[in-house]
C-alpha atoms as a PDB file:
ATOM      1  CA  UNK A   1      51.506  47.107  14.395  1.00  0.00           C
ATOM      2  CA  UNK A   2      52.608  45.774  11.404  1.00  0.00           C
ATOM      3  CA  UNK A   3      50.212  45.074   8.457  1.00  0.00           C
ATOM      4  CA  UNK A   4      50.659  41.646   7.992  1.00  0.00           C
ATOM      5  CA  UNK A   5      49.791  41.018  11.706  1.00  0.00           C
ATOM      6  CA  UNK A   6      46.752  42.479  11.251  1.00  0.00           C
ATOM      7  CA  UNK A   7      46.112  40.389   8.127  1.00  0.00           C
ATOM      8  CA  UNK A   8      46.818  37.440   9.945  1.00  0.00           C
ATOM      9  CA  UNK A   9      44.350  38.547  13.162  1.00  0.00           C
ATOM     10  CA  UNK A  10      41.458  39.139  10.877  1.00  0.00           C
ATOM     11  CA  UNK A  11      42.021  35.667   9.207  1.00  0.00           C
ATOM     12  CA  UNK A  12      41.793  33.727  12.283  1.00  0.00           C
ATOM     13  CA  UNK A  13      38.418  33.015  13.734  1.00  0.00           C
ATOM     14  CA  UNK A  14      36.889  31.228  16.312  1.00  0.00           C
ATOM     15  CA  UNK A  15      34.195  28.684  16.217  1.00  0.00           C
ATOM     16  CA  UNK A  16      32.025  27.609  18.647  1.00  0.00           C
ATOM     17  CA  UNK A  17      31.282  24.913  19.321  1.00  0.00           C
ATOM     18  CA  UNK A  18      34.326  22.636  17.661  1.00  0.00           C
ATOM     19  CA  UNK A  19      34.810  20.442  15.399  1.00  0.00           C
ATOM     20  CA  UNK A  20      34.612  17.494  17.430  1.00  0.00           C
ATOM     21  CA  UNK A  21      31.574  18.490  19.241  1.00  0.00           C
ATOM     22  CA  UNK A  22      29.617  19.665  16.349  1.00  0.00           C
ATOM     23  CA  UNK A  23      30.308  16.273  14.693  1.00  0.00           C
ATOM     24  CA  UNK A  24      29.330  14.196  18.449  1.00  0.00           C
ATOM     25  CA  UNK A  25      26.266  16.104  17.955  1.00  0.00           C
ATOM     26  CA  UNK A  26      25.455  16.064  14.212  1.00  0.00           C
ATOM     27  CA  UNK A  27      25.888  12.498  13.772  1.00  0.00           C
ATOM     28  CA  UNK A  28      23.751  10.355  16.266  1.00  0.00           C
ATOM     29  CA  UNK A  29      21.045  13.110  14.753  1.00  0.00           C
ATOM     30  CA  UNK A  30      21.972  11.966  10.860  1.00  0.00           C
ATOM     31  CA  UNK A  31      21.855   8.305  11.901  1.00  0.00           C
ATOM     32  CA  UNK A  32      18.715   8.522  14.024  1.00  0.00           C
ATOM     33  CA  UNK A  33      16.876  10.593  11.161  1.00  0.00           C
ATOM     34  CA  UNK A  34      17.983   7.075   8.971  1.00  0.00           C
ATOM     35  CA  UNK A  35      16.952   5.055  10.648  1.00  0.00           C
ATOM     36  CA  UNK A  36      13.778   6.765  11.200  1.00  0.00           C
ATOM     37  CA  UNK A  37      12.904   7.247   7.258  1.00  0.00           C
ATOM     38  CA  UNK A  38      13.589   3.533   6.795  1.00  0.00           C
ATOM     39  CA  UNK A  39      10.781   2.940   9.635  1.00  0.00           C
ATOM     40  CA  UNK A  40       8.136   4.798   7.702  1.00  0.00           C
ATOM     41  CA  UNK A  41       9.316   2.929   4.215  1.00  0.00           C
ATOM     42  CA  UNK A  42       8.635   0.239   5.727  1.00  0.00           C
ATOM     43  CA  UNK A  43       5.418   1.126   7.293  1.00  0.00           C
ATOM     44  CA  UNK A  44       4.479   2.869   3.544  1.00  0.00           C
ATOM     45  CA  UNK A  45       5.788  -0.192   1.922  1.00  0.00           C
ATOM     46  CA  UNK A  46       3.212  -2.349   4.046  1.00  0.00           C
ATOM     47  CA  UNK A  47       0.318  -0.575   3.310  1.00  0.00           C
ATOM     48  CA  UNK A  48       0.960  -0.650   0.079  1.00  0.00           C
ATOM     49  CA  UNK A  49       0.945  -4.166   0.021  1.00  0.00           C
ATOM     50  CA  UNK A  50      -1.818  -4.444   2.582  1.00  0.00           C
ATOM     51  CA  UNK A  51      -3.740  -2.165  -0.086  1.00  0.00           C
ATOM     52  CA  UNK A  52      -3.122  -4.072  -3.128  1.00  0.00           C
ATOM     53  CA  UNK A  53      -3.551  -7.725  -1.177  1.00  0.00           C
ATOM     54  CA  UNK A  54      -7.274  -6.238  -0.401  1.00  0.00           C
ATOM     55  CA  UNK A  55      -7.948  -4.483  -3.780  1.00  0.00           C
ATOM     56  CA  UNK A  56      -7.020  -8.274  -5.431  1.00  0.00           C
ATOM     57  CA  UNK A  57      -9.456 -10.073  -2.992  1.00  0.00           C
ATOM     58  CA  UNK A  58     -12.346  -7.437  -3.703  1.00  0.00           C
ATOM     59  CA  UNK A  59     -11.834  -8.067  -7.028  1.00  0.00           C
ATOM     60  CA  UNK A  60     -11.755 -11.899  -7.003  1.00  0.00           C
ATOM     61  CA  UNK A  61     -14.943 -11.861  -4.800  1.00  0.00           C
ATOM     62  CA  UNK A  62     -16.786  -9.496  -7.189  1.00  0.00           C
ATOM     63  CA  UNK A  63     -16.117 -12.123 -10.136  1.00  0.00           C
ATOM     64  CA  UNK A  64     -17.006 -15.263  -7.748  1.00  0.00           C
ATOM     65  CA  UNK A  65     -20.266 -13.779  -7.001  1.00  0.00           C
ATOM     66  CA  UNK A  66     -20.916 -12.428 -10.638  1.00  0.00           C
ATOM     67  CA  UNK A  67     -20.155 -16.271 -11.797  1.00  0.00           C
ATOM     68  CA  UNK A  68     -21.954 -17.662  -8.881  1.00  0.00           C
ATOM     69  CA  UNK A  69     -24.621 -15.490 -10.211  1.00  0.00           C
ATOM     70  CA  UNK A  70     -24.875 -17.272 -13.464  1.00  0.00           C
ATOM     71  CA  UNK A  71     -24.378 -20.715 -12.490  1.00  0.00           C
ATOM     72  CA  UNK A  72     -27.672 -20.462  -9.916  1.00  0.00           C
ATOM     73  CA  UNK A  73     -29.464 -18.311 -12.661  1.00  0.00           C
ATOM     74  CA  UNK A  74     -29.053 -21.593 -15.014  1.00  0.00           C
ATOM     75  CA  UNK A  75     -30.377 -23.430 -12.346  1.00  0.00           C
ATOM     76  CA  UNK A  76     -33.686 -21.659 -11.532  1.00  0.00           C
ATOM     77  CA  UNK A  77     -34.159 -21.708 -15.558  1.00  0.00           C
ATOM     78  CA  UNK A  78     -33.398 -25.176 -15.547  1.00  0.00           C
ATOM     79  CA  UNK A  79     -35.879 -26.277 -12.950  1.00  0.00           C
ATOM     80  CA  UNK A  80     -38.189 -23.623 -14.350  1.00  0.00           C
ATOM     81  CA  UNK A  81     -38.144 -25.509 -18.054  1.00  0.00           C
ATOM     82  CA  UNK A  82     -38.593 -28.831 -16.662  1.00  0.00           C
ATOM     83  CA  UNK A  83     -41.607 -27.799 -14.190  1.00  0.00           C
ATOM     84  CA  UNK A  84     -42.885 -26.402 -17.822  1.00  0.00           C
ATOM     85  CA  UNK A  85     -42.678 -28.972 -20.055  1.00  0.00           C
ATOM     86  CA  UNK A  86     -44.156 -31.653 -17.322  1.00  0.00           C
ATOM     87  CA  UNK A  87     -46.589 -29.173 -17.216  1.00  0.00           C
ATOM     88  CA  UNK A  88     -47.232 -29.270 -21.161  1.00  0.00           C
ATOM     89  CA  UNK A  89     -46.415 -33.355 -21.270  1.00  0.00           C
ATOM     90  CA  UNK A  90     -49.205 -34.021 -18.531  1.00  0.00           C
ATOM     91  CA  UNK A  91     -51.651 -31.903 -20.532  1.00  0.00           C
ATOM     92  CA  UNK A  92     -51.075 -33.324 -23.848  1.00  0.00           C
ATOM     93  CA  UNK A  93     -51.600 -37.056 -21.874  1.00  0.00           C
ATOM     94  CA  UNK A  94     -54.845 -35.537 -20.676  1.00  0.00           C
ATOM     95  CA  UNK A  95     -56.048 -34.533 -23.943  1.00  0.00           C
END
């Protein structure tokens, strides 16, 4: 044998499988693995809004209450004052 024949025998290889199937197999898996990391953005992407949705009502319910608070406070000291000074009226017209 010639050298260059031998050159050319080592250079050629053979693959299996080929091109073609390697690609029909390789690319339903690519798209599939797509489409599946889109799915779980999504999912991620609606907790994340389901998260901060409930962290904004908590909040606004915390400062209702606090103001809510306040407001019947006022009241009770209100009611309170008046009860006193009828009190203080009724025993000044006594005396």
């Amino acid at each position: 044998m010639a050298e260059g024949s031998e050159k050319t025998d080592l250079a050629l290889m053979n693959y299996e499988p080929n091109e073609d199937e390697v690609l029909d197999s390789i690319i339903p898996k690519y798209m599939s693995s797509l489409i599946y990391g889109a799915l779980l953005e999504a999912v991620a992407s609606e907790n994340g809004a389901r998260m901060t949705a409930m962290d904004s009502a908590t909040n606004n319910a915390e400062d209702m209450i606090e103001e809510l608070g306040l407001i019947y406070n006022r009241a009770r000291q209100g009611s309170i004052t008046q009860e006193l000074t009828e009190i203080i009226a009724g025993a000044n017209a006594i005396s």
